[in-house]
C-alpha atoms as a PDB file:
ATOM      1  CA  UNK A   1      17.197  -4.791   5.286  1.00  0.00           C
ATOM      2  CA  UNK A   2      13.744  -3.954   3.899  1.00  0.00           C
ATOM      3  CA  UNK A   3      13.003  -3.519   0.183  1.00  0.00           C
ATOM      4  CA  UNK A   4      15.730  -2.945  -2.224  1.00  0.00           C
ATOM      5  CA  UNK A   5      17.256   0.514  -2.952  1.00  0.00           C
ATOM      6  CA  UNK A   6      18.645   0.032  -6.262  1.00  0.00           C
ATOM      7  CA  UNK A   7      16.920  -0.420  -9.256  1.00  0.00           C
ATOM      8  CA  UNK A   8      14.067  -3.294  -9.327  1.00  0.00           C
ATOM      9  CA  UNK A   9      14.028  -6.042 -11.917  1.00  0.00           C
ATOM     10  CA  UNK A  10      10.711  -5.764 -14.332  1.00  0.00           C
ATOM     11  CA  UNK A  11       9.401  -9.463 -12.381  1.00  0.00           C
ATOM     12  CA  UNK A  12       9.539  -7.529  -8.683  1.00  0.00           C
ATOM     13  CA  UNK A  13       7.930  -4.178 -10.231  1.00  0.00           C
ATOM     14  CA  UNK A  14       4.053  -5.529 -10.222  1.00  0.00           C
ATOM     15  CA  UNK A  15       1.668  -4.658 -12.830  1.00  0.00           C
ATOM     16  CA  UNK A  16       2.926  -1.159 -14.505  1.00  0.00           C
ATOM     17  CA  UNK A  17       0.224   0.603 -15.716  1.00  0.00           C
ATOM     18  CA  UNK A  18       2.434   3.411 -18.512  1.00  0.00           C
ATOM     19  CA  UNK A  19       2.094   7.001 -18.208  1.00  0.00           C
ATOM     20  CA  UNK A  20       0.143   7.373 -21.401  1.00  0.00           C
ATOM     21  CA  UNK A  21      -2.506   4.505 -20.240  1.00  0.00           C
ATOM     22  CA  UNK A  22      -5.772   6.255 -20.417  1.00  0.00           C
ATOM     23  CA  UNK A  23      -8.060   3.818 -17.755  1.00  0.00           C
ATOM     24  CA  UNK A  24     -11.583   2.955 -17.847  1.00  0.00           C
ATOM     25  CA  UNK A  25     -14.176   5.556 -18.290  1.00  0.00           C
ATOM     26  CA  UNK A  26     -16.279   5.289 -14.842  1.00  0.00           C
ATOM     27  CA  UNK A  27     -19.725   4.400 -16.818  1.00  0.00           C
ATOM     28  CA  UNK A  28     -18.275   1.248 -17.417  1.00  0.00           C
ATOM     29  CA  UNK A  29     -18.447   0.850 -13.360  1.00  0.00           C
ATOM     30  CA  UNK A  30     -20.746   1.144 -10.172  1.00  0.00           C
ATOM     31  CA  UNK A  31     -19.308   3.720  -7.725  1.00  0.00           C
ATOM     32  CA  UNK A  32     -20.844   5.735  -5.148  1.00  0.00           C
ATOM     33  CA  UNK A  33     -22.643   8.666  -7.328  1.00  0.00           C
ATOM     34  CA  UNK A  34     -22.137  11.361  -4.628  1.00  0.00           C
ATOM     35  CA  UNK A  35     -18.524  11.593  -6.139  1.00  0.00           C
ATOM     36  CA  UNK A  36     -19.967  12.390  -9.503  1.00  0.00           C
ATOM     37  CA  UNK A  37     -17.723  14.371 -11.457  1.00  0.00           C
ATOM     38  CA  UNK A  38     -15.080  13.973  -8.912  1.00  0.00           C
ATOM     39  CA  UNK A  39     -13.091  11.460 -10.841  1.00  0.00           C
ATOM     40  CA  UNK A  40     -11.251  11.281 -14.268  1.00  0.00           C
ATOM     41  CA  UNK A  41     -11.545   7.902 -14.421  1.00  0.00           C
ATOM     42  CA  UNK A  42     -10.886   4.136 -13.365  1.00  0.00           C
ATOM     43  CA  UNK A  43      -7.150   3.256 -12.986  1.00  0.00           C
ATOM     44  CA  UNK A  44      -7.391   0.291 -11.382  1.00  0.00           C
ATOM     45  CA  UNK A  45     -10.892  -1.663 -11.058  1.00  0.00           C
ATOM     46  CA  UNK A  46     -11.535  -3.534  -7.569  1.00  0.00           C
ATOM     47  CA  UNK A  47     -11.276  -7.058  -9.016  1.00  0.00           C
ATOM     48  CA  UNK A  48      -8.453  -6.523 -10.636  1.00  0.00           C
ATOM     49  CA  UNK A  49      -6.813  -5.542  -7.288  1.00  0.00           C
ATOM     50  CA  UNK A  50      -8.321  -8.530  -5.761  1.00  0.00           C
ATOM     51  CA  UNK A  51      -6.294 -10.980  -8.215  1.00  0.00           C
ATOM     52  CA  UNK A  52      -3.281  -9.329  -7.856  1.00  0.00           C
ATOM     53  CA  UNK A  53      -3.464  -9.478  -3.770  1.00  0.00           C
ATOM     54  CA  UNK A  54      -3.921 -13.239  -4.081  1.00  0.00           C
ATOM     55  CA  UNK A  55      -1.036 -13.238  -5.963  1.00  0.00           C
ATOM     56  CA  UNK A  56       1.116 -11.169  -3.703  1.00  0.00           C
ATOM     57  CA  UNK A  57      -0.196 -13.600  -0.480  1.00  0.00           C
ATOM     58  CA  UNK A  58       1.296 -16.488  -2.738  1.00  0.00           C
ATOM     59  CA  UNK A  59       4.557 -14.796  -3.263  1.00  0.00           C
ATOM     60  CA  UNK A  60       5.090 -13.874   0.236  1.00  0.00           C
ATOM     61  CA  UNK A  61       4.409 -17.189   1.903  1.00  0.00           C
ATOM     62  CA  UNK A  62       6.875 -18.671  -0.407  1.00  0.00           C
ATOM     63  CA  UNK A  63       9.289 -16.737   0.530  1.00  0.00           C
ATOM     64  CA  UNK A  64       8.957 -15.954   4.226  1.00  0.00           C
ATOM     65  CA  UNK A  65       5.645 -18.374   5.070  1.00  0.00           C
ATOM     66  CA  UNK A  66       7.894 -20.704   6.979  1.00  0.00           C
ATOM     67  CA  UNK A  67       8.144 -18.532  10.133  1.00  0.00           C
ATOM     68  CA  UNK A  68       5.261 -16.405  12.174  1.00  0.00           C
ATOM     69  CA  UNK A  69       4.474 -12.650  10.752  1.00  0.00           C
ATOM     70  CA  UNK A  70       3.987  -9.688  12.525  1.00  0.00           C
ATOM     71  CA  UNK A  71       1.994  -7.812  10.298  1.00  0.00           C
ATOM     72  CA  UNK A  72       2.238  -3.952  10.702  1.00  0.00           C
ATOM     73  CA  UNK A  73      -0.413  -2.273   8.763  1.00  0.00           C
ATOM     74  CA  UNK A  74       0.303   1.575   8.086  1.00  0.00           C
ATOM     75  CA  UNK A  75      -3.148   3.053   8.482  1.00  0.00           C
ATOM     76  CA  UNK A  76      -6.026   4.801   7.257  1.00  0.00           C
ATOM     77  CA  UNK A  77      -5.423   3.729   3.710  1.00  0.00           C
ATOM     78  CA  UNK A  78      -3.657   0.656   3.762  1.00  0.00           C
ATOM     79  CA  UNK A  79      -6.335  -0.974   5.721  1.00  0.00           C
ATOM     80  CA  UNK A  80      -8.334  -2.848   2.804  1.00  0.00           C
ATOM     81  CA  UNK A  81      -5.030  -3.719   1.035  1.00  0.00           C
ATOM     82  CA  UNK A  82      -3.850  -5.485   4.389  1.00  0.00           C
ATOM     83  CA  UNK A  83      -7.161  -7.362   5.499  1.00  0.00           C
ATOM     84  CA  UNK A  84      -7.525  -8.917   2.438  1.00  0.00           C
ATOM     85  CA  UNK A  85      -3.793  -9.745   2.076  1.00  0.00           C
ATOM     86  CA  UNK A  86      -4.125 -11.178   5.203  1.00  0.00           C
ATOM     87  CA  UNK A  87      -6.994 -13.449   4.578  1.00  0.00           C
ATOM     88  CA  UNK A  88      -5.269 -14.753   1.766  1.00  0.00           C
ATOM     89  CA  UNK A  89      -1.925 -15.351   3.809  1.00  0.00           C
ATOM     90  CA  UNK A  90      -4.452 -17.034   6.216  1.00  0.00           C
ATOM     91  CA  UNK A  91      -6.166 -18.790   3.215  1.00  0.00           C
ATOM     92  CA  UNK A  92      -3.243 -20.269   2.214  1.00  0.00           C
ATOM     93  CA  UNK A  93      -1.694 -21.631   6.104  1.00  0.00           C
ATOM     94  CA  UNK A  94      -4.551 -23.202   6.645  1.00  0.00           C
ATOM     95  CA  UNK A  95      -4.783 -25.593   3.317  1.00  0.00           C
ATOM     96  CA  UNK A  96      -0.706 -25.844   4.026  1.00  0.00           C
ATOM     97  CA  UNK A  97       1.209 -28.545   6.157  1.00  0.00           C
ATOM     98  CA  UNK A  98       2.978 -25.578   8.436  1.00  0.00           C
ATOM     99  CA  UNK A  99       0.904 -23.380  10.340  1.00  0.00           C
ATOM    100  CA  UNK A 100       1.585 -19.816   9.910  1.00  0.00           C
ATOM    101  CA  UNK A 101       1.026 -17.475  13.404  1.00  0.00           C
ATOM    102  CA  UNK A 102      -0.059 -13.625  11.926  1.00  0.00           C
ATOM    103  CA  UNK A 103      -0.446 -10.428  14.078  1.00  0.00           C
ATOM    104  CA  UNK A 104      -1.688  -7.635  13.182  1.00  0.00           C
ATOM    105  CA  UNK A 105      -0.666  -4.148  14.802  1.00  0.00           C
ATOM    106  CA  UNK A 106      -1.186  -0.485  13.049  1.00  0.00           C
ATOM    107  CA  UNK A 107       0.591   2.422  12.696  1.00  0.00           C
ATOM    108  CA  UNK A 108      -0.677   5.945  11.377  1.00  0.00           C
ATOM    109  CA  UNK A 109       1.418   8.049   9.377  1.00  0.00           C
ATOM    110  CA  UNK A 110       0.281  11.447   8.102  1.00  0.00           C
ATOM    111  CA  UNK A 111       2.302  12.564   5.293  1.00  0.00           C
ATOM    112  CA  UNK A 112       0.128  14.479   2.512  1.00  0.00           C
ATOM    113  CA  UNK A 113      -2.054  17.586   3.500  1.00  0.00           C
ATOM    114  CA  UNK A 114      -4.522  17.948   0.514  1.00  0.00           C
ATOM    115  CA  UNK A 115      -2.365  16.635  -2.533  1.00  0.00           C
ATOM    116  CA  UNK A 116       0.719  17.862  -1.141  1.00  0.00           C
ATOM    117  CA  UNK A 117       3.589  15.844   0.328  1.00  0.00           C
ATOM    118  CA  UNK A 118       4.436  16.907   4.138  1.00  0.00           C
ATOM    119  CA  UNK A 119       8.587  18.045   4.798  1.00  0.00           C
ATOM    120  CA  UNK A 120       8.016  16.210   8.068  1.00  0.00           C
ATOM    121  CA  UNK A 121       5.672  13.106   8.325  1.00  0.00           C
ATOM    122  CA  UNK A 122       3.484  12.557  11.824  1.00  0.00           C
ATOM    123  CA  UNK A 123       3.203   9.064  13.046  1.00  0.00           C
ATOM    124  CA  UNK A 124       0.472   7.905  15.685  1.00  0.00           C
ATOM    125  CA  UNK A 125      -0.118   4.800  17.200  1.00  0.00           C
ATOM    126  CA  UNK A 126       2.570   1.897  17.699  1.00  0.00           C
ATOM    127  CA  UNK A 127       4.953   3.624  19.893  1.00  0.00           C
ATOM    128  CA  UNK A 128       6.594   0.467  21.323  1.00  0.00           C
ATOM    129  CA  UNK A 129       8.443  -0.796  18.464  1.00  0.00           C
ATOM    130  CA  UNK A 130      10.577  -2.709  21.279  1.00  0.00           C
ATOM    131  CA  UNK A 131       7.579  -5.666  20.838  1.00  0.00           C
ATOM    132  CA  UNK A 132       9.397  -5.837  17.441  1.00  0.00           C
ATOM    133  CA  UNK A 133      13.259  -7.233  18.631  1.00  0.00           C
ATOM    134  CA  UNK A 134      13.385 -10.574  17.103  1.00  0.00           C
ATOM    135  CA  UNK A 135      10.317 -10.854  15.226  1.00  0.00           C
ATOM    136  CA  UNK A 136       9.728 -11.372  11.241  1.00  0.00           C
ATOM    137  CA  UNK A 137       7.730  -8.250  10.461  1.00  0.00           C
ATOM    138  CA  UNK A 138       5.917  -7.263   6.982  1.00  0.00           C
ATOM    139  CA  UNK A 139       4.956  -4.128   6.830  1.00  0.00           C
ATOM    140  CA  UNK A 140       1.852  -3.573   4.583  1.00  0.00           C
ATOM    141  CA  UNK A 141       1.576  -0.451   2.513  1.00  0.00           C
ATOM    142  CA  UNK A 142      -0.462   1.287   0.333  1.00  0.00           C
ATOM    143  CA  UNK A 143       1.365   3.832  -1.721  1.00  0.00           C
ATOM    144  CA  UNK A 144       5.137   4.076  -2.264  1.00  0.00           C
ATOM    145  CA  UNK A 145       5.640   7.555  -3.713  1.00  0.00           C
ATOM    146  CA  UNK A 146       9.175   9.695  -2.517  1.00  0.00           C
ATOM    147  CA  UNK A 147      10.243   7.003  -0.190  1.00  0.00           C
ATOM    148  CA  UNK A 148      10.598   9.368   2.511  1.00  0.00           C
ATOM    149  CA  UNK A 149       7.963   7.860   5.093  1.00  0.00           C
ATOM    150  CA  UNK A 150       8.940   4.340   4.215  1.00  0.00           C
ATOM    151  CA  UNK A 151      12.617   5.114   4.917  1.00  0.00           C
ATOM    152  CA  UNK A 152      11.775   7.091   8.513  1.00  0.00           C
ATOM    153  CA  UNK A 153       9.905   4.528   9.379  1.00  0.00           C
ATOM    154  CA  UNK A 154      12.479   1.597   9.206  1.00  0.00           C
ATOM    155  CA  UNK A 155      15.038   3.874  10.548  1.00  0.00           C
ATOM    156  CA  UNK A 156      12.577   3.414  14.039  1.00  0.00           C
ATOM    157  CA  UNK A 157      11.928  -0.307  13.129  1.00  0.00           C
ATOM    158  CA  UNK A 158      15.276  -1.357  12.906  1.00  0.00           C
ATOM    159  CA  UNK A 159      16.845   0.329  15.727  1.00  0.00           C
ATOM    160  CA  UNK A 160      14.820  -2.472  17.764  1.00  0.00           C
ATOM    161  CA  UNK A 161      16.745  -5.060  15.764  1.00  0.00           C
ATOM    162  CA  UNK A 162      13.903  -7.560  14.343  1.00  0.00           C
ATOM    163  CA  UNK A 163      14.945 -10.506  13.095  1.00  0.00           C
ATOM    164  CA  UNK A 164      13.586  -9.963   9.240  1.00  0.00           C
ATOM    165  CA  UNK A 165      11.102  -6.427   7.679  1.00  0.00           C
ATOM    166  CA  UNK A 166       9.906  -7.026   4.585  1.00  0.00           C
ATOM    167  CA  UNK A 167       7.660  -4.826   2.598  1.00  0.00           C
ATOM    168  CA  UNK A 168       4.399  -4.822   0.795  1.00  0.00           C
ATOM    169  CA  UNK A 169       3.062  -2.036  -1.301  1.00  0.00           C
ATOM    170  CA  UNK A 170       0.013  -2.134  -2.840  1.00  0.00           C
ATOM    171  CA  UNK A 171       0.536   1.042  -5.463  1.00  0.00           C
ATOM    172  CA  UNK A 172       4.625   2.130  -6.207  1.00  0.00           C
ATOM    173  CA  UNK A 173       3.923   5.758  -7.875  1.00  0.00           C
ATOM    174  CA  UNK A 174       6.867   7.063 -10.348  1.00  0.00           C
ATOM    175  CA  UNK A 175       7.222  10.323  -8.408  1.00  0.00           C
ATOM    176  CA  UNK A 176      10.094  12.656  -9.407  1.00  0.00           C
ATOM    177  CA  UNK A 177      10.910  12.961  -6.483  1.00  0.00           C
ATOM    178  CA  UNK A 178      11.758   9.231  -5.734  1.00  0.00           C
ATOM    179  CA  UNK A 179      14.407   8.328  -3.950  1.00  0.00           C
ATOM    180  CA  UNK A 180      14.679   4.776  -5.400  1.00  0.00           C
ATOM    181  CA  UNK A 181      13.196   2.957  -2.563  1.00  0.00           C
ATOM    182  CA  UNK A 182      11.430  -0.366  -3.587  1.00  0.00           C
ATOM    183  CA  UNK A 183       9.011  -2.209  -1.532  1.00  0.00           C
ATOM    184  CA  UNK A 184       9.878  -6.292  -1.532  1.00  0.00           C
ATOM    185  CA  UNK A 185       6.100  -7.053  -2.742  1.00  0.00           C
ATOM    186  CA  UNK A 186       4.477  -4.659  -5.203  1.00  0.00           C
ATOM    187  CA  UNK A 187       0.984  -4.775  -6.578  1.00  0.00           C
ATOM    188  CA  UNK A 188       0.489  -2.310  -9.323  1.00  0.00           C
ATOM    189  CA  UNK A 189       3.362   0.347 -10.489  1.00  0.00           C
ATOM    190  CA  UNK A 190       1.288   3.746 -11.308  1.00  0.00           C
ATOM    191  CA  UNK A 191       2.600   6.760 -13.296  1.00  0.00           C
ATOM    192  CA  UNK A 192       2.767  10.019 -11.215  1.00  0.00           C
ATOM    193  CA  UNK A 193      -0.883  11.040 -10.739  1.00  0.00           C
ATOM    194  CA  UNK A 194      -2.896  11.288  -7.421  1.00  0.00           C
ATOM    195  CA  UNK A 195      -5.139   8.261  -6.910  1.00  0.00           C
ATOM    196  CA  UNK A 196      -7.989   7.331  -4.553  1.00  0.00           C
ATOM    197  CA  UNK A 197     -10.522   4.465  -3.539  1.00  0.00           C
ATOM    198  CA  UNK A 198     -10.280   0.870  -1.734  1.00  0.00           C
ATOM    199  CA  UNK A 199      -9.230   3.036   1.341  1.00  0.00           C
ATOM    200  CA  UNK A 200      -6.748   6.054  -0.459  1.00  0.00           C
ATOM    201  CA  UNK A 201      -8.562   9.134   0.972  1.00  0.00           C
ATOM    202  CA  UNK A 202      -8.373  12.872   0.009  1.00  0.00           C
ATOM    203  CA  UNK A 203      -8.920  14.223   3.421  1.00  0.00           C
ATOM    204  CA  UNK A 204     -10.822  11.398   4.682  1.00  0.00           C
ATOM    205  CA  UNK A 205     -12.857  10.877   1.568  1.00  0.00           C
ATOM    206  CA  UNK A 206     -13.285   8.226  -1.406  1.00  0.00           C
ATOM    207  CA  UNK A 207     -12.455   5.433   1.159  1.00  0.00           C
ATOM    208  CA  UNK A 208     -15.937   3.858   0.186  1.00  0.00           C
ATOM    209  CA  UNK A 209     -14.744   3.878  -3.589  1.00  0.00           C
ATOM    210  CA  UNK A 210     -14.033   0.748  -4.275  1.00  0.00           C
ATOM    211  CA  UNK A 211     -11.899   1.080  -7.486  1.00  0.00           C
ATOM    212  CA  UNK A 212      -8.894   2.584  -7.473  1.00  0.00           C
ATOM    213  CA  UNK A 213      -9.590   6.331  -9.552  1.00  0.00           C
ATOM    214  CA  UNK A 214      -7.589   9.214 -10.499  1.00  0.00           C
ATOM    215  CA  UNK A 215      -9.279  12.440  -8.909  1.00  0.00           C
ATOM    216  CA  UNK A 216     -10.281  15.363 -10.818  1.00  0.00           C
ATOM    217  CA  UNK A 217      -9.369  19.164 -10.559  1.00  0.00           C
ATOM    218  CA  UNK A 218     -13.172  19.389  -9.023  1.00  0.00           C
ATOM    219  CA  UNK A 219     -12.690  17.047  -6.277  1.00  0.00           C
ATOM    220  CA  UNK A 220      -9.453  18.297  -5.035  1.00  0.00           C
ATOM    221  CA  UNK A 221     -11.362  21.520  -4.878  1.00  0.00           C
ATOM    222  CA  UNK A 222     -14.397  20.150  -3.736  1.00  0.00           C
ATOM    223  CA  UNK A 223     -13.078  18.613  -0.848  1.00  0.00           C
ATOM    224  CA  UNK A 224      -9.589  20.298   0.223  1.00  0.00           C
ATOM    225  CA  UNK A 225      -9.163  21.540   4.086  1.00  0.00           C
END
């Protein structure tokens, strides 16, 4: 069974950035200055995310790096998140004594219009989860927030009866509504706030941000459909 529904132990929770943590102010960074005035501020800054995704690599080969990975990568905005965990999964077979196989395959979800969660997500792409049956899969995430499209999404997965799904979030945000879902692998743990950049979009923008930033008021308007 993917992730673990009760609640996590502090070691498996990532980085946890507290609610009250006030990030970097954004002249302390390059970012693209079209979004000027679009952001509050840096939450997470792309370097940081780039040590922490080495780390996660390392943690998942030693647990599951003795077998070959399908790799499902839940698109648009995991897409950064999971070709550079990948490299570093790759990185890391090929300066080991046991080869690793990795596949890649994508999936599209749709599950926030604007800022707003959907009742009912949309999924595109990946329709023959029967390739699945009998495979070790890790399924690479960006955001955990309600649970709700992780959860739909192994109810598919696992009706095709792989052998092993493990899963790898990037961000875990402490919504309210949560349903305690926990990925396996978990980069950063965010409070509740609505974050974009390295590939998190508001309607198909920020994703050449870089750093991970909380949006302002003026960009939601700015840029809502």
């Amino acid at each position: 069974m993917a992730g673990k529904r009760e609640e996590a132990r502090d070691e498996r929770r990532g980085v946890v950035i507290s609610d009250g943590w006030p990030g970097y102010n954004l002249d302390l960074f390059t970012y693209p200055q079209h979004y000027y005035g679009d952001l509050n501020h840096v939450l997470i800054p792309h370097g940081v995310i780039m040590d922490r995704t080495e780390k996660l690599a390392k943690d998942i080969m030693n647990d599951i790096g003795c077998c070959d990975i399908m790799v499902l990568c839940m698109l648009k905005g995991s897409y950064k998140f999971c070709v550079d965990l990948v490299e570093n999964l790759k990185n890391i077979s090929r300066n080991s004594d046991t080869f690793v196989s990795m596949k890649v395959d994508f999936i599209r979800p749709k599950s926030y219009k604007n800022d707003q969660s959907l009742d009912d997500m949309q999924i595109s792409g990946g329709d023959d989860f029967s390739e699945l049956a009998g495979k070790n899969v890790l399924i690479v995430e960006d955001i955990v927030g309600s649970g709700r499209t992780m959860k739909s999404l192994l109810g598919k997965i696992e009706k095709y009866k792989p052998n092993m799904i493990k899963v790898a979030s990037l961000l875990v945000k402490r919504s309210p509504g949560s349903d305690g879902f926990q990925p396996d692998y978990i980069g950063f743990e965010i409070p509740d706030l609505f974050v974009v950049g390295y590939a998190l979009h508001y309607n198909e923008y920020f994703q050449d941000l870089n750093h991970i930033c909380v949006i302002s008021e003026q960009g939601k308007v700015k840029y809502r459909v």
